[in-house]
Protein backbone atom coordinates (compact mmCIF):
# COMPACT_ATOMS: atom_id res chain seq x y z
CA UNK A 1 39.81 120.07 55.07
CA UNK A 2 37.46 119.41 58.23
CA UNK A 3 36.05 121.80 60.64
CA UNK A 4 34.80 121.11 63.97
CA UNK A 5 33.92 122.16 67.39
CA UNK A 6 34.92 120.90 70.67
CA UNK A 7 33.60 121.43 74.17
CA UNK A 8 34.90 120.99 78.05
CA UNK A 9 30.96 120.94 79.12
CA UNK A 10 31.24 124.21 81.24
CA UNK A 11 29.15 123.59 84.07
CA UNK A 12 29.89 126.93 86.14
CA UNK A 13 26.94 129.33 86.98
CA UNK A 14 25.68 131.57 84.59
CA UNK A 15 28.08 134.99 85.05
CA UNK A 16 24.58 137.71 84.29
CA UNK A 17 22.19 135.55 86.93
CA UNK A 18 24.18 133.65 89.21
CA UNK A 19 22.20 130.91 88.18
CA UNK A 20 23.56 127.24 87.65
CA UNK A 21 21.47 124.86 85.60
CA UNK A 22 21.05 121.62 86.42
CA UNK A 23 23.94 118.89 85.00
CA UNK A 24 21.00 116.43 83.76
CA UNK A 25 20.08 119.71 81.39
CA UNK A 26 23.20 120.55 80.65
CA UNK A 27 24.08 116.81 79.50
CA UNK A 28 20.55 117.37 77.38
CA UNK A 29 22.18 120.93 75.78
CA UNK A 30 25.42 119.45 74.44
CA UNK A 31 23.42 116.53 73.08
CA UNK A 32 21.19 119.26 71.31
CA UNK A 33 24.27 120.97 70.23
CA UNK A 34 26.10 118.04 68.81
CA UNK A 35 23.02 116.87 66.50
CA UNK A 36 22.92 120.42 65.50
CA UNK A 37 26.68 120.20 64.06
CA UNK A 38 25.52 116.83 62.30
CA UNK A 39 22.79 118.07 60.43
CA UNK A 40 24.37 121.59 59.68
CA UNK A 41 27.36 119.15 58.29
CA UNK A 42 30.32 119.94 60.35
CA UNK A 43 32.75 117.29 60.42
CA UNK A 44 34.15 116.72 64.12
CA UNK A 45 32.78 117.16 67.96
CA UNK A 46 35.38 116.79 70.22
CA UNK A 47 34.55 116.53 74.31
CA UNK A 48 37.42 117.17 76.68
CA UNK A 49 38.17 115.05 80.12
CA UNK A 50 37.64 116.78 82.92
CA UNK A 51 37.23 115.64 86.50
CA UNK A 52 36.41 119.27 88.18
CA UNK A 53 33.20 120.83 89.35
CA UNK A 54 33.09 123.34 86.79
CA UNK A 55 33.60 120.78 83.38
CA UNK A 56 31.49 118.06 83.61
CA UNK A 57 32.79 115.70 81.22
CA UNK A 58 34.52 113.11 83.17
CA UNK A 59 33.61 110.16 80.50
CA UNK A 60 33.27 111.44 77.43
CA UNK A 61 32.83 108.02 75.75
CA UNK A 62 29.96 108.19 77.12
CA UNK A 63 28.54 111.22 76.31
CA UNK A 64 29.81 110.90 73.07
CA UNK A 65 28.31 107.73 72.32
CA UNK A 66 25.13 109.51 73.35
CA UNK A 67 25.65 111.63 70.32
CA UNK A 68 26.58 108.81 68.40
CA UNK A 69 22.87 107.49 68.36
CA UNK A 70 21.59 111.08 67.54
CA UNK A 71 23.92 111.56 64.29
CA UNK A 72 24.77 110.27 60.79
CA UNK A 73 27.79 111.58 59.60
CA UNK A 74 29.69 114.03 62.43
CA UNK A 75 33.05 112.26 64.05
CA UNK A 76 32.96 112.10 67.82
CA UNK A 77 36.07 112.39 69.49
CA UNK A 78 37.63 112.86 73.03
CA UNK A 79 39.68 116.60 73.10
CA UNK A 80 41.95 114.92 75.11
CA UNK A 81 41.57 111.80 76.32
CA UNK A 82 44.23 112.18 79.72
CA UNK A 83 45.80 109.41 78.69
CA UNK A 84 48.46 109.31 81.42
CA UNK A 85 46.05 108.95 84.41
CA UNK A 86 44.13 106.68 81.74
CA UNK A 87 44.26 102.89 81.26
CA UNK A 88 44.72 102.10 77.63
CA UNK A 89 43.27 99.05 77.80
CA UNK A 90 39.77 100.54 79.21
CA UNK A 91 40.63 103.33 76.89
CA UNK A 92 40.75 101.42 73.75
CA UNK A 93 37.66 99.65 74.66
CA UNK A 94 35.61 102.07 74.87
CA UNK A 95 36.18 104.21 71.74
CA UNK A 96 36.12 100.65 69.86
CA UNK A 97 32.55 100.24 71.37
CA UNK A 98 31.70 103.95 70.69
CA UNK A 99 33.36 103.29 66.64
CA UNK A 100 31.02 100.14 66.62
CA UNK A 101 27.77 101.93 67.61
CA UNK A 102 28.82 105.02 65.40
CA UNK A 103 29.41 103.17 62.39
CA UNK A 104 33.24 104.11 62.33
CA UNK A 105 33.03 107.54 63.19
CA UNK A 106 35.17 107.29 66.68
CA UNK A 107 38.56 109.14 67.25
CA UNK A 108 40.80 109.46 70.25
CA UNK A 109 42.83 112.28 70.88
CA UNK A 110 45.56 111.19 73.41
CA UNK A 111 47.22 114.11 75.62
CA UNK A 112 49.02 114.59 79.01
CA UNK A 113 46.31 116.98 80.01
CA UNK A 114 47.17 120.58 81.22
CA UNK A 115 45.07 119.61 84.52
CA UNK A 116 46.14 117.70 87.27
CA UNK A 117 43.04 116.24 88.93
CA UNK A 118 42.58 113.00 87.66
CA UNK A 119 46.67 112.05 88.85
CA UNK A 120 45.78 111.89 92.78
CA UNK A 121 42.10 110.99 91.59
CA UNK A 122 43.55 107.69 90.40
CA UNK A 123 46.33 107.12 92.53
CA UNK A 124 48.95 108.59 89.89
CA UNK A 125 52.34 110.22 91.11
CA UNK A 126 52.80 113.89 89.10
CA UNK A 127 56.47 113.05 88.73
CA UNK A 128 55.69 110.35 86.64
CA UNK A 129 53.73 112.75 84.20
CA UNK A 130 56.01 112.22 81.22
CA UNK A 131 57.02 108.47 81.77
CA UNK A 132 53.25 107.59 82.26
CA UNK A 133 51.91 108.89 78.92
CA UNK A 134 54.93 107.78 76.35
CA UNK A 135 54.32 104.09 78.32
CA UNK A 136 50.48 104.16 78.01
CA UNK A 137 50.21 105.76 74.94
CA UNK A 138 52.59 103.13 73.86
CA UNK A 139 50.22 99.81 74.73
CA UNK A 140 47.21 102.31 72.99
CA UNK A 141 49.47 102.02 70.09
CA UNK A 142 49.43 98.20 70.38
CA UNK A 143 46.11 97.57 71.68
CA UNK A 144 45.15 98.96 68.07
CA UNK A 145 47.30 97.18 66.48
CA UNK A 146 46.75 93.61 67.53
CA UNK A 147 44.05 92.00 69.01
CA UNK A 148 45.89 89.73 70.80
CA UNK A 149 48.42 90.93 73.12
CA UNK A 150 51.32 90.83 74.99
CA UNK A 151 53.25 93.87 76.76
CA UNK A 152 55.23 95.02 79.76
CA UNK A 153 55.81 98.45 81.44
CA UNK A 154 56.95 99.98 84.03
CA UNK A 155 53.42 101.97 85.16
CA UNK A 156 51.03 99.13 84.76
CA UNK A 157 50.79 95.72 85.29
CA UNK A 158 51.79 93.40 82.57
CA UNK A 159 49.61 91.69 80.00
CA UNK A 160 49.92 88.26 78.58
CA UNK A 161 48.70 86.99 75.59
CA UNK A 162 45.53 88.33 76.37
CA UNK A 163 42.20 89.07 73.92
CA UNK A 164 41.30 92.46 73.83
CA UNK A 165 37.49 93.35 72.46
CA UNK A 166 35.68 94.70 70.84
CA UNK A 167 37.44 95.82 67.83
CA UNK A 168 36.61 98.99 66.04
CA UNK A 169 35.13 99.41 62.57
CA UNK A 170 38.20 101.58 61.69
CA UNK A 171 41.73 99.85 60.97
CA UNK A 172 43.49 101.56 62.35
CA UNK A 173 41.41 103.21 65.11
CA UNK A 174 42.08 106.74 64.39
CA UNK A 175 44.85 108.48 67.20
CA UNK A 176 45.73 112.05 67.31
CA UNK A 177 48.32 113.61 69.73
CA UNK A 178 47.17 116.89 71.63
CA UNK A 179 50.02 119.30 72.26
CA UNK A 180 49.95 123.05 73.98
CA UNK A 181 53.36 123.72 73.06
CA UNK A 182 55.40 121.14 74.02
CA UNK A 183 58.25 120.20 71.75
CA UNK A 184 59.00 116.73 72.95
CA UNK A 185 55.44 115.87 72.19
CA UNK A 186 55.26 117.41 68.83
CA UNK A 187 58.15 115.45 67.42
CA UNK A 188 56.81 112.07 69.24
CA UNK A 189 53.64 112.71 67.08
CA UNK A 190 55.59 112.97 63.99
CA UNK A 191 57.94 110.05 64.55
CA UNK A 192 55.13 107.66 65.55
CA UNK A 193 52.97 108.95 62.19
CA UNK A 194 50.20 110.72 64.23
CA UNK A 195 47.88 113.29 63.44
CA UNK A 196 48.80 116.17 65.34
CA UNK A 197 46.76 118.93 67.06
CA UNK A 198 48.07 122.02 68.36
CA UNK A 199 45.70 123.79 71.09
CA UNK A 200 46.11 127.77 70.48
CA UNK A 201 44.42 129.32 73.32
CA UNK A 202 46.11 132.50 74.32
CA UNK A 203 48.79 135.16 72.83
CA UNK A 204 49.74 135.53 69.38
CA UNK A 205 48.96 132.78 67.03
CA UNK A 206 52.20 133.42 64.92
CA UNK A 207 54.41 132.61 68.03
CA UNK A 208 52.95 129.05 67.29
CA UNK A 209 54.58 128.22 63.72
CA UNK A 210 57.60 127.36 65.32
CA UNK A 211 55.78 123.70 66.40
CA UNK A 212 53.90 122.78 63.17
CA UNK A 213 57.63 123.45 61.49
CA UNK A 214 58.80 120.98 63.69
CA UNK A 215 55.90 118.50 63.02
CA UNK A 216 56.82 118.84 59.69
CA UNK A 217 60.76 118.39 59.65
CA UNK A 218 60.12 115.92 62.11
CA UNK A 219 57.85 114.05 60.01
CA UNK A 220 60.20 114.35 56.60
CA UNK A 221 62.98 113.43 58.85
CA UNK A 222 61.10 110.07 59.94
CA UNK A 223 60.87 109.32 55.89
CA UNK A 224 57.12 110.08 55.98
CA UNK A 225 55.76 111.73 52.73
CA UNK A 226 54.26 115.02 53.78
CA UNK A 227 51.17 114.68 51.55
CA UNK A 228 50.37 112.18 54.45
CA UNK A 229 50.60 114.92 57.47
CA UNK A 230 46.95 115.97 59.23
CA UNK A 231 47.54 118.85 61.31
CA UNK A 232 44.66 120.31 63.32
CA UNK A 233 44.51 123.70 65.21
CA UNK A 234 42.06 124.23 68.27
CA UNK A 235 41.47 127.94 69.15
CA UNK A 236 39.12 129.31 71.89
CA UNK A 237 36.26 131.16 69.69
CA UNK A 238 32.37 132.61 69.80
CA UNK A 239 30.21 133.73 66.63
CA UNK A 240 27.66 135.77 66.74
CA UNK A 241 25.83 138.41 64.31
CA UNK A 242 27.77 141.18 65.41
CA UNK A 243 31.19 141.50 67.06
CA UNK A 244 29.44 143.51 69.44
CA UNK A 245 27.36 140.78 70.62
CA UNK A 246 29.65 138.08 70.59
CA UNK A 247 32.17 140.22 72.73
CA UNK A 248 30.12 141.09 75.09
CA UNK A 249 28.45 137.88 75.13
CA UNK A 250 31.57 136.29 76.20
CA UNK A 251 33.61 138.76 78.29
CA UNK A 252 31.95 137.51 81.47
CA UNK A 253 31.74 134.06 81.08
CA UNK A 254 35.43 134.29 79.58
CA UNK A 255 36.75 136.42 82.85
CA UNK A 256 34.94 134.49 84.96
CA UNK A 257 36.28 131.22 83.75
CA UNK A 258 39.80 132.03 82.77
CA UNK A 259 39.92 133.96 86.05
CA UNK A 260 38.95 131.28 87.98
CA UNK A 261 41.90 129.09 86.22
CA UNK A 262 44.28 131.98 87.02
CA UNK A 263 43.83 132.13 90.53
CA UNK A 264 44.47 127.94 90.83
CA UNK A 265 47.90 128.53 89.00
CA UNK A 266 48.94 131.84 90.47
CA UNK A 267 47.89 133.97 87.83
CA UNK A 268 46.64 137.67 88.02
CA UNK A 269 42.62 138.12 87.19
CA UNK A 270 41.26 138.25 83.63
CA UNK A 271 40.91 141.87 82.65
CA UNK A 272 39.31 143.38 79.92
CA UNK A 273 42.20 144.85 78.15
CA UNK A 274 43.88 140.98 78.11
CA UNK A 275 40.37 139.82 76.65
CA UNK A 276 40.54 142.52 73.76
CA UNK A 277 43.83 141.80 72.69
CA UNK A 278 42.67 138.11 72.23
CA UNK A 279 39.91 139.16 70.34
CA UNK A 280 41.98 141.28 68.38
CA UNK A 281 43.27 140.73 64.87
CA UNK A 282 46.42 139.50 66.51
CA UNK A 283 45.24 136.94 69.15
CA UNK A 284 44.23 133.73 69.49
CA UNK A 285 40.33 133.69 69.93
CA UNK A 286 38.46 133.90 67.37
CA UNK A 287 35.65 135.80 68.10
CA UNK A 288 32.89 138.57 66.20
CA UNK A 289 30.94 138.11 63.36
CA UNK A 290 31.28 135.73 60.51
CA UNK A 291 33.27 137.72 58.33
CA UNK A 292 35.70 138.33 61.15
CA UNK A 293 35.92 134.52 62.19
CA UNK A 294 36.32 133.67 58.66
CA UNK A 295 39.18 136.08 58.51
CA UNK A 296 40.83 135.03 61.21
CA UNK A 297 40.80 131.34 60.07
CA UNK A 298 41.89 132.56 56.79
CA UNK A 299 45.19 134.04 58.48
CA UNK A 300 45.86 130.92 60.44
CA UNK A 301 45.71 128.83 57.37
CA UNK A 302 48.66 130.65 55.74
CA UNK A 303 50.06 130.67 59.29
CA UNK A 304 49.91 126.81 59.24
CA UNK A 305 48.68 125.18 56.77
CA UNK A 306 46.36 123.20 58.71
CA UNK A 307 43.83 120.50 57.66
CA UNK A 308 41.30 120.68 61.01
CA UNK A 309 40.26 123.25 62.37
CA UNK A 310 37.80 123.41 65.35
CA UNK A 311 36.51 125.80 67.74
CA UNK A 312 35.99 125.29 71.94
CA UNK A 313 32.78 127.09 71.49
CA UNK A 314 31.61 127.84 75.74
CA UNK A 315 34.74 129.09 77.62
CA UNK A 316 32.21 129.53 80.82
CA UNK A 317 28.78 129.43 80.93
CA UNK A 318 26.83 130.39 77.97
CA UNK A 319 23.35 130.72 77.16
CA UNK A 320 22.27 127.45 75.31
CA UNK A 321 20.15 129.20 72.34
CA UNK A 322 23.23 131.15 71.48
CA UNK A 323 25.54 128.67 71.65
CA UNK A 324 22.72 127.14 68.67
CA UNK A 325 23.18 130.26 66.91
CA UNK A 326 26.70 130.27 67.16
CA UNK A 327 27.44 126.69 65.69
CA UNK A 328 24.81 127.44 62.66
CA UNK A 329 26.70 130.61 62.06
CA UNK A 330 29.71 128.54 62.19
CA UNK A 331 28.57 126.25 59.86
CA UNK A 332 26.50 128.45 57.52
CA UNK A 333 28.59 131.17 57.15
CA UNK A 334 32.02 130.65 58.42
CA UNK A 335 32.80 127.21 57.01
CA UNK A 336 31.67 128.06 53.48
CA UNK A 337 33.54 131.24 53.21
CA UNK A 338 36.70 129.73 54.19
CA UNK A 339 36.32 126.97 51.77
CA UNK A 340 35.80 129.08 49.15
CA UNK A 341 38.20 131.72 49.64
CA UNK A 342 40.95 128.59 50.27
CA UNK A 343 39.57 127.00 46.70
CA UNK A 344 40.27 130.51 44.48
CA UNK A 345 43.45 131.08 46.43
């Protein structure tokens, strides 16, 4: 079982002060961050595409690879590549190069992205958003495959018989499909023999059984042997030393982030009775203490039966030195416990 963290790189101003730091020091924090989850001995940091203002991660390769000279053991992986306004070709480059440099600790986690930017950013059309992901994440499936190559589609130009380098330490590169609840996706992971992970990031997390069922029948129903299945489950979440502190800790940076997502979609603001239901024993963010984290992780494991778990520790701006405190809570604490109480179970 593997627990990790992954991050968007909030980059909004601080919701107490006003205050926006820097991007250069904010670049410098995640670093921090992510060679604090190596040597605490998490297993996975995953960085999100972005291409907005307020989540400044619009190459995560990058930023990853960063990380990738700062750590010995932790896998680095995108959480999600956009892989429909995405070239695979450029796409499978880079994580080879970033599984190279790491030593075979690269992953790529391929989604359709639940933002819309990067379509008119590069010169996509949004009603190709279903056609343009099953195509490219098609030649991704190739391009890891073989090195030498020849495909057509109907998105991107053709390739023939062409070289494509470097190749990665890992054989197979490691892909996972990201799905929010989309059925269609969650049976295209299991048919193709993908790892799957499920983003839970709002309402009850029991509502959500109904697609790791799926994943499963899906997957027995493809003649896969089910000891084979990796399922991961993402969930919004902050630790701290009290649930006191963590909740009010996040409340602002959650409103003002969440709210600021609302009003681009046409939602109503964040108030605080939404935010304590999802921070109640029935909702999806798992936030408080460690005992209450490790709880909550606990029920989701019966729920699902997952075998990754991570966190998107900063929904909005938080302060750097608890977000520290936070991951080696997480990894002190929360991680054992739920190992242990999983191993006498």
């Amino acid at each position: 079982m593997e627990f990790g963290i992954y991050s968007f790189v909030d980059h909004g101003p601080d919701p107490r002060t006003g205050d926006t730091i820097p991007q250069q020091q904010r670049y410098a924090n995640i670093l921090e961050e992510i060679e604090l989850a190596d040597r605490l001995g998490l297993d996975v940091y995953g960085i999100g595409e972005h291409h907005r203002e307020d989540f400044i991660a619009s190459a995560p390769s990058v930023l990853l690879a960063a990380a990738a000279s700062r750590t010995k053991r932790i896998r680095l992986t995108s959480a999600v590549t956009v892989l429909s306004s995405e070239d695979p070709v450029r796409v499978f480059q880079q994580y080879a190069t970033l599984d190279l440099i790491s030593g075979g600790r690269a992953e790529i986690m391929a989604g359709r992205g639940s933002f819309i930017e990067s379509f008119p950013l590069f010169g996509f059309d949004l009603k190709d958003y279903d056609e343009l992901f099953a195509e490219h994440l098609e030649l991704l499936l190739a391009l890891r495959k073989d090195e030498r190559i020849s495909w057509s589609g109907k998105h991107r130009p053709s390739i023939a018989d062409r070289v494509v380098q470097p190749r990665p330490v890992q054989d197979p590169l490691p892909v996972w499909i990201a799905v929010g609840g989309t059925p269609q996706s969650v049976v295209r992971a299991a048919q193709l023999g993908l790892p799957l992970m499920l983003a839970i990031i709002g309402g009850e997390p029991a509502r959500f059984k109904a697609f790791t069922d799926l994943y499963r029948s899906a997957w027995s129903q493809a003649g896969r042997n089910p000891a084979d299945i990796r399922l991961g489950i993402g969930s919004h979440g902050f630790i701290a030393d009290t649930f006191e502190e963590a909740a009010e800790l996040t409340y602002p940076a959650y409103a003002q982030s969440m709210g600021r997502i609302g009003k681009e979609r046409g939602w109503g603001p964040v108030d605080r009775r939404q935010f304590e239901f999802e921070i109640s024993p029935n909702g999806a963010m798992l936030l408080g203490d460690p005992g209450t984290v490790a709880a909550k992780i606990l029920y989701e494991y019966e729920l699902f039966g997952f075998t990754r778990y991570s966190l998107q520790f900063s929904v909005g701006n938080m302060p750097h030195e608890k977000l520290m405190n936070c991951i080696e809570l997480y990894a002190t604490k929360v991680v054992p416990a739920v190992k242990k109480a999983i191993a006498n179970s």
